[in-house]
N, C-alpha and C. Protein backbone atom coordinates (compact mmCIF):
# COMPACT_ATOMS: atom_id res chain seq x y z
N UNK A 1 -37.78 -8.67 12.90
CA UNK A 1 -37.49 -8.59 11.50
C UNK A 1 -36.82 -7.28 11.12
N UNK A 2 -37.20 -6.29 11.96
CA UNK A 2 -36.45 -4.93 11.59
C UNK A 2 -34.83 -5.13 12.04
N UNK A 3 -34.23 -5.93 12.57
CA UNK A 3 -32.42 -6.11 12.81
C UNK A 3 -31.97 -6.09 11.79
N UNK A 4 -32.20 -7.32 10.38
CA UNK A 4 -31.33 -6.65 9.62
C UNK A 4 -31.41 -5.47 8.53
N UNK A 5 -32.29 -4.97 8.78
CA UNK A 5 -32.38 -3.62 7.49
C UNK A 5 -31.22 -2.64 8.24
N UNK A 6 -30.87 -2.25 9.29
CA UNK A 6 -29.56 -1.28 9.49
C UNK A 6 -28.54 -2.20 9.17
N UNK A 7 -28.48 -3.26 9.54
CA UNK A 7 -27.19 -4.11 8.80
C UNK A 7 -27.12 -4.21 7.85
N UNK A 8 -27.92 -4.22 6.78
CA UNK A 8 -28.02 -4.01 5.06
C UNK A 8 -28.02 -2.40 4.90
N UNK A 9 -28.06 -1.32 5.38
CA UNK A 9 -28.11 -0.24 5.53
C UNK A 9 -26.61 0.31 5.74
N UNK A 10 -26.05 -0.16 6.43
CA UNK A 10 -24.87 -0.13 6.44
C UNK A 10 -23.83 -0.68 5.50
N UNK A 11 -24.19 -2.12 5.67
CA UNK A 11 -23.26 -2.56 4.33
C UNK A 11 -23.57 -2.12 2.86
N UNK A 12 -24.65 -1.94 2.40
CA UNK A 12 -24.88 -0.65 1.64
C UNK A 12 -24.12 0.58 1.26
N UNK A 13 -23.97 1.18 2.30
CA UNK A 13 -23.26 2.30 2.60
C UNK A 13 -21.81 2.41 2.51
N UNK A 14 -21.13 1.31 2.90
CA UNK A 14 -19.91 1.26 3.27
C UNK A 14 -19.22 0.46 1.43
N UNK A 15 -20.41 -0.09 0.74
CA UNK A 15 -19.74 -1.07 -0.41
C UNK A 15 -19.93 0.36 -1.16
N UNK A 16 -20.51 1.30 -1.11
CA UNK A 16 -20.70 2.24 -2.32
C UNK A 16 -19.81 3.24 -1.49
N UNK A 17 -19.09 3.47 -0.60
CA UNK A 17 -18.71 4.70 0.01
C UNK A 17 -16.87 4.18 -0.64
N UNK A 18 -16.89 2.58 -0.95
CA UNK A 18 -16.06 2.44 -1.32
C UNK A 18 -15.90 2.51 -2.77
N UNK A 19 -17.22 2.30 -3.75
CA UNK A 19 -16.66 2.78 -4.93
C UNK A 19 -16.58 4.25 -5.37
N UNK A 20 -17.09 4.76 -4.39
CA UNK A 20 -16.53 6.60 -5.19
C UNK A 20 -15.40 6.73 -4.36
N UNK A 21 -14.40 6.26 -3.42
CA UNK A 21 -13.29 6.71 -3.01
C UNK A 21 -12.20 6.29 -4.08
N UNK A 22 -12.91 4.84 -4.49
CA UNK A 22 -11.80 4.31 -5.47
C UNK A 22 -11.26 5.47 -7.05
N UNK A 23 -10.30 5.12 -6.91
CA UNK A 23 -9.83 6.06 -8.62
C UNK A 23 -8.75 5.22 -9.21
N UNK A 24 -7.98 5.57 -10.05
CA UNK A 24 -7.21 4.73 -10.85
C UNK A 24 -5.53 4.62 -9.63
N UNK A 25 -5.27 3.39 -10.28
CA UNK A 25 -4.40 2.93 -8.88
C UNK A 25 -2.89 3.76 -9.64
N UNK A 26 -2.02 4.34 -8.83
CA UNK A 26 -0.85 4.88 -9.02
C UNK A 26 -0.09 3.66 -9.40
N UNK A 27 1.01 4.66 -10.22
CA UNK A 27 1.97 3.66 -11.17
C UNK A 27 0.84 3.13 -12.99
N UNK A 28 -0.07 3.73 -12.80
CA UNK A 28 -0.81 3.24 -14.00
C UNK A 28 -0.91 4.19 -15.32
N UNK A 29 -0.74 4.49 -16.59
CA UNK A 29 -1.21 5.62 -17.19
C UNK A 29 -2.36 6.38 -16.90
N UNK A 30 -3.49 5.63 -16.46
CA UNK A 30 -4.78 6.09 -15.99
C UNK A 30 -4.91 7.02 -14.92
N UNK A 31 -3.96 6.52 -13.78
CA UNK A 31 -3.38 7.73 -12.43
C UNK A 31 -2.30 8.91 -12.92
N UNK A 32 -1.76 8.93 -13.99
CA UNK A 32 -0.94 9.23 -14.68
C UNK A 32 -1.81 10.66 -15.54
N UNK A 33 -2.61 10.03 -16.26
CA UNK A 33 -3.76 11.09 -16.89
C UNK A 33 -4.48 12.06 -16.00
N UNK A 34 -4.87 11.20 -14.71
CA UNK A 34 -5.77 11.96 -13.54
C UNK A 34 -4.95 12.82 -13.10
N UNK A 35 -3.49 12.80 -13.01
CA UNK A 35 -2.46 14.29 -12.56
C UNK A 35 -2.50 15.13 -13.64
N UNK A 36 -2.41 14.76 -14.67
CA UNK A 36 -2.38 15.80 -15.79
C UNK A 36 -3.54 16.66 -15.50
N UNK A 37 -4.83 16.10 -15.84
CA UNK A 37 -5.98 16.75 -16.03
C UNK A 37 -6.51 17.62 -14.34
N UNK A 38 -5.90 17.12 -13.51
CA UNK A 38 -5.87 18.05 -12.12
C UNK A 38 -4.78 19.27 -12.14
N UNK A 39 -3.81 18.63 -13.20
CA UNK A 39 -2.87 19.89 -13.44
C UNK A 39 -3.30 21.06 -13.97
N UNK A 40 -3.94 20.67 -15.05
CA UNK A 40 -4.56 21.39 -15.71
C UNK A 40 -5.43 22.39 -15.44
N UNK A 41 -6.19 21.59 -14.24
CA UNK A 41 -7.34 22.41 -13.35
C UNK A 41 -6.90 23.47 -12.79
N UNK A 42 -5.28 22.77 -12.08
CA UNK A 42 -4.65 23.89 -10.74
C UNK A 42 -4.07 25.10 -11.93
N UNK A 43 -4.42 24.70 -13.23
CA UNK A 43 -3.92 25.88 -14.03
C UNK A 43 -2.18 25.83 -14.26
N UNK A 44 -1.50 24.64 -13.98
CA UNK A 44 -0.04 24.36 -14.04
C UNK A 44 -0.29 23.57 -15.28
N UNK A 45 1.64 24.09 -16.30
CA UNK A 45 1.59 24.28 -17.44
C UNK A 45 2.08 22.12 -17.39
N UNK A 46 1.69 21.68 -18.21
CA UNK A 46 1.97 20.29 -18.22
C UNK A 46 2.73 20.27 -19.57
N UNK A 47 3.75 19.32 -19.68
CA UNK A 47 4.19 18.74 -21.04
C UNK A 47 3.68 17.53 -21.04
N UNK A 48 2.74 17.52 -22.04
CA UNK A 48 1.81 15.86 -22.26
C UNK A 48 2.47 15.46 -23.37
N UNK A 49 2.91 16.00 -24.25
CA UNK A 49 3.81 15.20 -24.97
C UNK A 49 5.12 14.62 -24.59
N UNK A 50 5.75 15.14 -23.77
CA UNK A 50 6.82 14.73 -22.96
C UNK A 50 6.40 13.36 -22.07
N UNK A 51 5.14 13.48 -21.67
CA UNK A 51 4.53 12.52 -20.67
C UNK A 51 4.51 11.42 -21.71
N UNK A 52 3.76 11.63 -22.61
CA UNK A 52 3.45 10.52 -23.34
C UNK A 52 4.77 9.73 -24.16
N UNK A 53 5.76 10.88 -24.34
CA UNK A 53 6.71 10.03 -25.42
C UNK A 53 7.62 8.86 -24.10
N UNK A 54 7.26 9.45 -22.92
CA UNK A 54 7.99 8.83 -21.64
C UNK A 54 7.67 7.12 -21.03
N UNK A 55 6.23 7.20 -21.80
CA UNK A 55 5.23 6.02 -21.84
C UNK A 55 5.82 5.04 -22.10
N UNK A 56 5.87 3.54 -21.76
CA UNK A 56 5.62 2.98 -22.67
C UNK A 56 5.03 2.53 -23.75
N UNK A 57 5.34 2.27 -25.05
CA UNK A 57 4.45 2.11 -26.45
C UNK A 57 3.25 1.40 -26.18
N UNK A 58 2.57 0.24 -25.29
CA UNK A 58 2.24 -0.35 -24.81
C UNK A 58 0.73 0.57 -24.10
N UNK A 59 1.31 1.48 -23.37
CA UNK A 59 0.73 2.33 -22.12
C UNK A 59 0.06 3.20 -22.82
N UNK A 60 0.42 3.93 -24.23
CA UNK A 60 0.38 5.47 -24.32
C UNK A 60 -1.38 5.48 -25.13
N UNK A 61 -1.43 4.38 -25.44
CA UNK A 61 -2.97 4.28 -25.54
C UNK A 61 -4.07 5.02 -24.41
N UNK A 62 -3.71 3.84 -23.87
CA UNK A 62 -4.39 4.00 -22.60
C UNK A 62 -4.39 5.57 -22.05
N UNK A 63 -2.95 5.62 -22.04
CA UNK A 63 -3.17 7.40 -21.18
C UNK A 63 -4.27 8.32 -22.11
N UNK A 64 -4.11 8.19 -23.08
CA UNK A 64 -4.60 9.28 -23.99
C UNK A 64 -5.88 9.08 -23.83
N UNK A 65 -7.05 7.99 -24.17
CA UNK A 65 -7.87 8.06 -23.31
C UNK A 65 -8.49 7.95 -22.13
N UNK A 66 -7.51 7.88 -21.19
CA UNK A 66 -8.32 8.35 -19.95
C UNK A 66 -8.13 9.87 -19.99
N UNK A 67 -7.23 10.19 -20.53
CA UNK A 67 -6.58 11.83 -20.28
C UNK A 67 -8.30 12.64 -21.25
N UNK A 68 -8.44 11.76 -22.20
CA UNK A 68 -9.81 12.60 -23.17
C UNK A 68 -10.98 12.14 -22.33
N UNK A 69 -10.82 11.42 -21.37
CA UNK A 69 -12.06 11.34 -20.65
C UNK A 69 -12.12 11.90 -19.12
N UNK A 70 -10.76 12.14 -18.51
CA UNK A 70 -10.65 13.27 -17.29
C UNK A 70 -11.08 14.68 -18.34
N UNK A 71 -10.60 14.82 -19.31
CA UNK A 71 -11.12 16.34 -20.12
C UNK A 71 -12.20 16.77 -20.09
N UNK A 72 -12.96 15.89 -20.45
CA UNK A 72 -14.50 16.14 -20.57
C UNK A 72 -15.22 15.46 -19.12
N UNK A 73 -14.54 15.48 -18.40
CA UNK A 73 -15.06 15.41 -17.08
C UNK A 73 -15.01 16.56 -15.99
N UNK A 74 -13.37 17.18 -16.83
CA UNK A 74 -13.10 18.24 -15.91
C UNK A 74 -13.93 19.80 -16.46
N UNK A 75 -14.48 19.30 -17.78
CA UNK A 75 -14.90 20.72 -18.38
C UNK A 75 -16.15 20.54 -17.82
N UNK A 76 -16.45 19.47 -18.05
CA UNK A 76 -18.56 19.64 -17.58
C UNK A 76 -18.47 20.05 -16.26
N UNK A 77 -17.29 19.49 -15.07
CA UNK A 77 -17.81 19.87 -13.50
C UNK A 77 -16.65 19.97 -13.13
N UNK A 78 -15.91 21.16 -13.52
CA UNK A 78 -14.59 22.10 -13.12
C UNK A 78 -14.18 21.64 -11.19
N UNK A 79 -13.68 21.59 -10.63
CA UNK A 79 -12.96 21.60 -9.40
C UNK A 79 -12.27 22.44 -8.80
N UNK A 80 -12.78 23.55 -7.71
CA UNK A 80 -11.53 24.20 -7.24
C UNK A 80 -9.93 23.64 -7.41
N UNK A 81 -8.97 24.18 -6.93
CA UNK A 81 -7.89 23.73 -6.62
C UNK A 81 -6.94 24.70 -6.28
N UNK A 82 -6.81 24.24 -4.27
CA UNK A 82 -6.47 25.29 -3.66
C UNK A 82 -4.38 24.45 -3.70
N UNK A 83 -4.30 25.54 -2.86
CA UNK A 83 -2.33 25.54 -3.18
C UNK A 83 -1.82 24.51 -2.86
N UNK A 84 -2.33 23.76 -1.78
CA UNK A 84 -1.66 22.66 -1.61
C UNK A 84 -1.56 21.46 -2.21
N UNK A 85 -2.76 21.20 -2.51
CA UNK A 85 -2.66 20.41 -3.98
C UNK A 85 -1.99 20.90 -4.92
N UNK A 86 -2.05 22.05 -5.57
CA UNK A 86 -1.63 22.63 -6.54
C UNK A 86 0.14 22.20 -6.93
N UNK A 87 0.77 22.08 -5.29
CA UNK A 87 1.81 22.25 -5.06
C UNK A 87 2.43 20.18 -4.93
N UNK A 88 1.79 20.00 -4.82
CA UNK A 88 1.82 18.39 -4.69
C UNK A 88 1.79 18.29 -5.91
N UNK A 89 1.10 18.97 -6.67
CA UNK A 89 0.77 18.24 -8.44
C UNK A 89 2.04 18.70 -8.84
N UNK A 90 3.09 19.63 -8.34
CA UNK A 90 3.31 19.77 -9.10
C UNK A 90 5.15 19.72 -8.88
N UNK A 91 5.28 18.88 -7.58
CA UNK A 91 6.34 18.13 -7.69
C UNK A 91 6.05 16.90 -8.32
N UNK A 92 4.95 15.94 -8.22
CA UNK A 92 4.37 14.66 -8.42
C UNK A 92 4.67 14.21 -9.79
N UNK A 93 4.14 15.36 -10.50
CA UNK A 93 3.70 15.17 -12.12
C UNK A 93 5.23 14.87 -12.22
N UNK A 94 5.89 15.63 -12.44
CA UNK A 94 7.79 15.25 -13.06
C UNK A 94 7.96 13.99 -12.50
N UNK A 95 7.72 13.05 -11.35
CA UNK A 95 8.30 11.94 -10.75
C UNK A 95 7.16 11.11 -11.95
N UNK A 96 5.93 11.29 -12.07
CA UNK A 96 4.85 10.42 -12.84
C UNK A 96 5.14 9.98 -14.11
N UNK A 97 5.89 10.89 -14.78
CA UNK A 97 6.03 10.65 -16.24
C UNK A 97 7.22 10.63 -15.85
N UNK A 98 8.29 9.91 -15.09
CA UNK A 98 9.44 9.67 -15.27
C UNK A 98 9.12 8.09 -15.23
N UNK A 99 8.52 7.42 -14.71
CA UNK A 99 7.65 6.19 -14.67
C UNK A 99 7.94 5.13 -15.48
């Protein structure tokens, strides 16, 4: 009777190891917000109004709150952010809001 508890132990493991890897899928305003607010972190200057007027009318909802809810995610539990990211965000962001 003890066989399947590591097999439920595992699949366990592996169904939740997959929901914290998951984040908002690229090409979306929501992945769109998550660069901003990492921008923000790496301390690089963002034009969010530029981002947003770039939106579709449709979209720009959406960005704005996920963008007020990466905010208050990024203020309660701040994130390093070393150069290489820094540097990815910050070719990325100009290709994101060209979108």
């Amino acid at each position: 009777m003890s066989a399947p508890r590591p097999c439920l132990a595992a699949l366990a493991a592996l169904s939740l190891a997959g929901c914290v890897a998951a984040g908002p899928v690229p090409g979306t305003p929501e992945f769109t917000a998550a660069q901003v607010s990492r921008a923000y972190d790496c301390g690089l200057k963002v034009d969010r109004g530029g981002i947003i007027a770039r939106l579709p009318a449709g979209q720009r909802s959406r960005f704005v709150a996920a963008n007020a809810s990466y905010a208050v995610q990024s203020y309660r539990a701040p994130r390093r952010c070393e150069a290489p990211e820094r540097e990815r965000l910050r070719h990325e962001l100009p290709l994101a809001a060209r979108r």
